[in-house]
C-alpha atoms as a PDB file:
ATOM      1  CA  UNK A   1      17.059  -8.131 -17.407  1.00  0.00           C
ATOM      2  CA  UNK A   2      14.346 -10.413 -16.200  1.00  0.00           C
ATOM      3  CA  UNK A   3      12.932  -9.594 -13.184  1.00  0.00           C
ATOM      4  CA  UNK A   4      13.499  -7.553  -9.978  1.00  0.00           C
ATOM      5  CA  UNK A   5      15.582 -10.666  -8.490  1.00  0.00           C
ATOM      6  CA  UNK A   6      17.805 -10.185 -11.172  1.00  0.00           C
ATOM      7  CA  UNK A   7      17.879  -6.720 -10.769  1.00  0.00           C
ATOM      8  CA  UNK A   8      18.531  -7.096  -6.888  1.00  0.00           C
ATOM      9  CA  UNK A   9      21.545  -9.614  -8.093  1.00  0.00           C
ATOM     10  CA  UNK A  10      23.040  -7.309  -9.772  1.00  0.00           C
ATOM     11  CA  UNK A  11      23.038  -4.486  -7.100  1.00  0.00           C
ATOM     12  CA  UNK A  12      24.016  -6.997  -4.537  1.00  0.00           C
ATOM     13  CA  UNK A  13      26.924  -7.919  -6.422  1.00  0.00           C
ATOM     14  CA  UNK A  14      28.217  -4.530  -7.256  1.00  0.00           C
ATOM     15  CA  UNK A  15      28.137  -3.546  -2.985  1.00  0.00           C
ATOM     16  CA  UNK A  16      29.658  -4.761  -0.202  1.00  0.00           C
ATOM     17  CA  UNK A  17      27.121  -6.481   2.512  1.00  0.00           C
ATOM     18  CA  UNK A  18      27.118  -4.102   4.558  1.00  0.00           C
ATOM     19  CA  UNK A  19      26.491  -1.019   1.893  1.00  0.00           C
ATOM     20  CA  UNK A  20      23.253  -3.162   0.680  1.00  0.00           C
ATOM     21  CA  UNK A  21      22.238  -3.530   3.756  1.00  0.00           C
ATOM     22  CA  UNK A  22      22.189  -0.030   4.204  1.00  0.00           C
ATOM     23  CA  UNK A  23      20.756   0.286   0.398  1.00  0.00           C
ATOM     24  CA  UNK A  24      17.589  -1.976   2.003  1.00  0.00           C
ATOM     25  CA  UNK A  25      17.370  -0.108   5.300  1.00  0.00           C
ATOM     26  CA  UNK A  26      17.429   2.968   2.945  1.00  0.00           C
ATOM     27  CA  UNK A  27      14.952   2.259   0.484  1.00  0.00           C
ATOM     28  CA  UNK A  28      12.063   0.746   3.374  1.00  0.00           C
ATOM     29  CA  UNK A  29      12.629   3.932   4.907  1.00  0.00           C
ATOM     30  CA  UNK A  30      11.946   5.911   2.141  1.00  0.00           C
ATOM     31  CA  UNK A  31       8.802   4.089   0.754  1.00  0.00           C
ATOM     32  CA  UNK A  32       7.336   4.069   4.165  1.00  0.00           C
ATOM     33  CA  UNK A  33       7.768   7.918   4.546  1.00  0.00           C
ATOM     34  CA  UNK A  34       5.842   8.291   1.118  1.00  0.00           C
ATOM     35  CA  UNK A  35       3.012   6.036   1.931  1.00  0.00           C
ATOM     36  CA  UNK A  36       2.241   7.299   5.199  1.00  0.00           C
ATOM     37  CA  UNK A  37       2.779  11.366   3.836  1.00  0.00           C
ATOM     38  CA  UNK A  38       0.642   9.964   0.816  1.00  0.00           C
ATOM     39  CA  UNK A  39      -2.414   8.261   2.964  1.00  0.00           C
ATOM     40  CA  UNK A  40      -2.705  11.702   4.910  1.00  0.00           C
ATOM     41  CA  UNK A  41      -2.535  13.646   1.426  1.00  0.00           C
ATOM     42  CA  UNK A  42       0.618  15.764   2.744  1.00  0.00           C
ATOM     43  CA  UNK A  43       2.898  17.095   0.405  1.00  0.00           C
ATOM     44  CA  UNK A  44       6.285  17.378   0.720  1.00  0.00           C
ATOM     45  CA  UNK A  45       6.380  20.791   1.750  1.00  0.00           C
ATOM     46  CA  UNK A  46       3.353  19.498   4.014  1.00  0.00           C
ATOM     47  CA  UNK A  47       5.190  17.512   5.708  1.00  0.00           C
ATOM     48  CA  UNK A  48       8.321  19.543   5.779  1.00  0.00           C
ATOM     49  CA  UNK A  49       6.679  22.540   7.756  1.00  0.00           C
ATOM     50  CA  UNK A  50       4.769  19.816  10.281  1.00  0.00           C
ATOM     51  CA  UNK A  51       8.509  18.234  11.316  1.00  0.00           C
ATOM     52  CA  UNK A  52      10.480  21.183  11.502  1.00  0.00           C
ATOM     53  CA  UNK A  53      12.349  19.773   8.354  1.00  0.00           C
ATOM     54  CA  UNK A  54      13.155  21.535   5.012  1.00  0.00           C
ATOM     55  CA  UNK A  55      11.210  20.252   1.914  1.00  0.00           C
ATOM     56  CA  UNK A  56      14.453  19.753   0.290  1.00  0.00           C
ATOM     57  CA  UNK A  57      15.251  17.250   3.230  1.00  0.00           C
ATOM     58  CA  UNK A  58      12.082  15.384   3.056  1.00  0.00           C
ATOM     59  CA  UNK A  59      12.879  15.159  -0.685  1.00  0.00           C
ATOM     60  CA  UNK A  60      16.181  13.618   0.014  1.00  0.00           C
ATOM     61  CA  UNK A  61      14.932  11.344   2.130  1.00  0.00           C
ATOM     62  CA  UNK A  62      11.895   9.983  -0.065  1.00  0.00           C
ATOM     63  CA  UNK A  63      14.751   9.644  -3.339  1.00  0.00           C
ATOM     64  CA  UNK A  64      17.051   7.575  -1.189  1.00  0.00           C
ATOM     65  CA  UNK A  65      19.444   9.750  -1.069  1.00  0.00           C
ATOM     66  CA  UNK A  66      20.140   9.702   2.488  1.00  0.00           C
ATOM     67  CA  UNK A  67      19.907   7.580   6.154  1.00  0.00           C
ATOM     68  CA  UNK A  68      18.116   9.538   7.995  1.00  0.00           C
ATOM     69  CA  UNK A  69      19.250  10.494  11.805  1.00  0.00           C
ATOM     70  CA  UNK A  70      17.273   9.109  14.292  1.00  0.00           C
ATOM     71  CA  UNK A  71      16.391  11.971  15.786  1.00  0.00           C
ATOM     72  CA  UNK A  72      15.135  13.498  12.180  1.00  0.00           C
ATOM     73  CA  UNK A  73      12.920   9.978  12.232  1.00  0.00           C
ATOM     74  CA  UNK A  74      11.326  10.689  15.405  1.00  0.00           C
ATOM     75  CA  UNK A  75      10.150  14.146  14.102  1.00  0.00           C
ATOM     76  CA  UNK A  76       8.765  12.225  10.937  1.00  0.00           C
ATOM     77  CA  UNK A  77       7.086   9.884  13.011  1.00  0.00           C
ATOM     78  CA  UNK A  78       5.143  12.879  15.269  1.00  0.00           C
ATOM     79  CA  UNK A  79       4.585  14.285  12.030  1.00  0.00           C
ATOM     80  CA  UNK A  80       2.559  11.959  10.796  1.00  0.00           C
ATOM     81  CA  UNK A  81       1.023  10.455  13.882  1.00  0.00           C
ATOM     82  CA  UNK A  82       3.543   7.278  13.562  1.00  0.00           C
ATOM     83  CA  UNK A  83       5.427   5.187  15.260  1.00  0.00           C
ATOM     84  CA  UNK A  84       8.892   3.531  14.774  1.00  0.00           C
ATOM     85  CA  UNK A  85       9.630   0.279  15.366  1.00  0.00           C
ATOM     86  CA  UNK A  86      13.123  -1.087  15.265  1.00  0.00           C
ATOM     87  CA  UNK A  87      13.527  -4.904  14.988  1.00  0.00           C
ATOM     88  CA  UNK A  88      17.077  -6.023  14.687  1.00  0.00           C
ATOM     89  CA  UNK A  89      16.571  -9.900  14.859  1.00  0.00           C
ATOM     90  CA  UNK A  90      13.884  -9.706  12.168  1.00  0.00           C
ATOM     91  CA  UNK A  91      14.108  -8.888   8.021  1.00  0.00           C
ATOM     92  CA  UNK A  92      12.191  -5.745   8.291  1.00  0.00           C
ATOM     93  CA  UNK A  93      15.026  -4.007  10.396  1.00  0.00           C
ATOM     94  CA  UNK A  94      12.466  -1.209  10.807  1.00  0.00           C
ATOM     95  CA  UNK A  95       8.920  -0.289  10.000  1.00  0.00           C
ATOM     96  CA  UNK A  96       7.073   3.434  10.233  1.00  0.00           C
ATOM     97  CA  UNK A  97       3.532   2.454  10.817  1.00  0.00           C
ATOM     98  CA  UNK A  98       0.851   4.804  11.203  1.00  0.00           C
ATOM     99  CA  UNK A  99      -0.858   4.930  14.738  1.00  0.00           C
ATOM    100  CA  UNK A 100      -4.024   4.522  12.962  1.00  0.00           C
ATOM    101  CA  UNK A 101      -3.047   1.286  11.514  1.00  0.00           C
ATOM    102  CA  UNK A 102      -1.753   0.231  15.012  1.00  0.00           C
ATOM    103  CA  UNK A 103      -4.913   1.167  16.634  1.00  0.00           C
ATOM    104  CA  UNK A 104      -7.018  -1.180  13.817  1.00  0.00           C
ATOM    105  CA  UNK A 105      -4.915  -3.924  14.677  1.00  0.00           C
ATOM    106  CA  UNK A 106      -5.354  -4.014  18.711  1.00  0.00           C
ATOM    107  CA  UNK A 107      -9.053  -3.478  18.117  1.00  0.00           C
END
């Protein structure tokens, strides 16, 4: 193998459209959740007993294991001070941003 677009080829190929589309949505959720619990230096368990979650859900959720509910989002996201933003028309279906990061930008 080459490169990641090969890679991505590959896994394309072997899904249906819809299932990597749900592999994508999947996978931003999951490495948003880790850099926003990472930036605040939360751990898993951190972060588990802030939401109201179990670690071992919070672990699911950061392997990719797992879409999460919405309404298991919109702990995540008061967790961490986030917000969610859903953006059907766009390529980044959704985004978890910090409110920090929101706050730099409108400044």
């Amino acid at each position: 193998m080459k490169n990641w677009d090969e890679f991505d080829q590959i896994v394309k190929s072997s899904m249906s459209e819809e299932e990597y589309e749900r592999h994508i949505l999947i996978s931003k959720i999951s490495a948003d959740l880790i850099r926003l619990r990472l930036e605040q230096n939360m751990t898993q368990t951190d972060l588990a007993e802030k939401s109201g979650l179990k670690q071992s859900a919070i672990a699911r959720l950061e392997s990719e294991e797992v879409l999460p509910k919405l309404s298991t989002l919109l702990k995540l996201a008061k967790a961490l001070d986030a917000n969610i933003n859903l953006n059907p028309n766009q390529e980044s279906i959704i985004k978890i941003e910090s409110n920090k990061m929101i706050n730099n930008k409108a400044d």
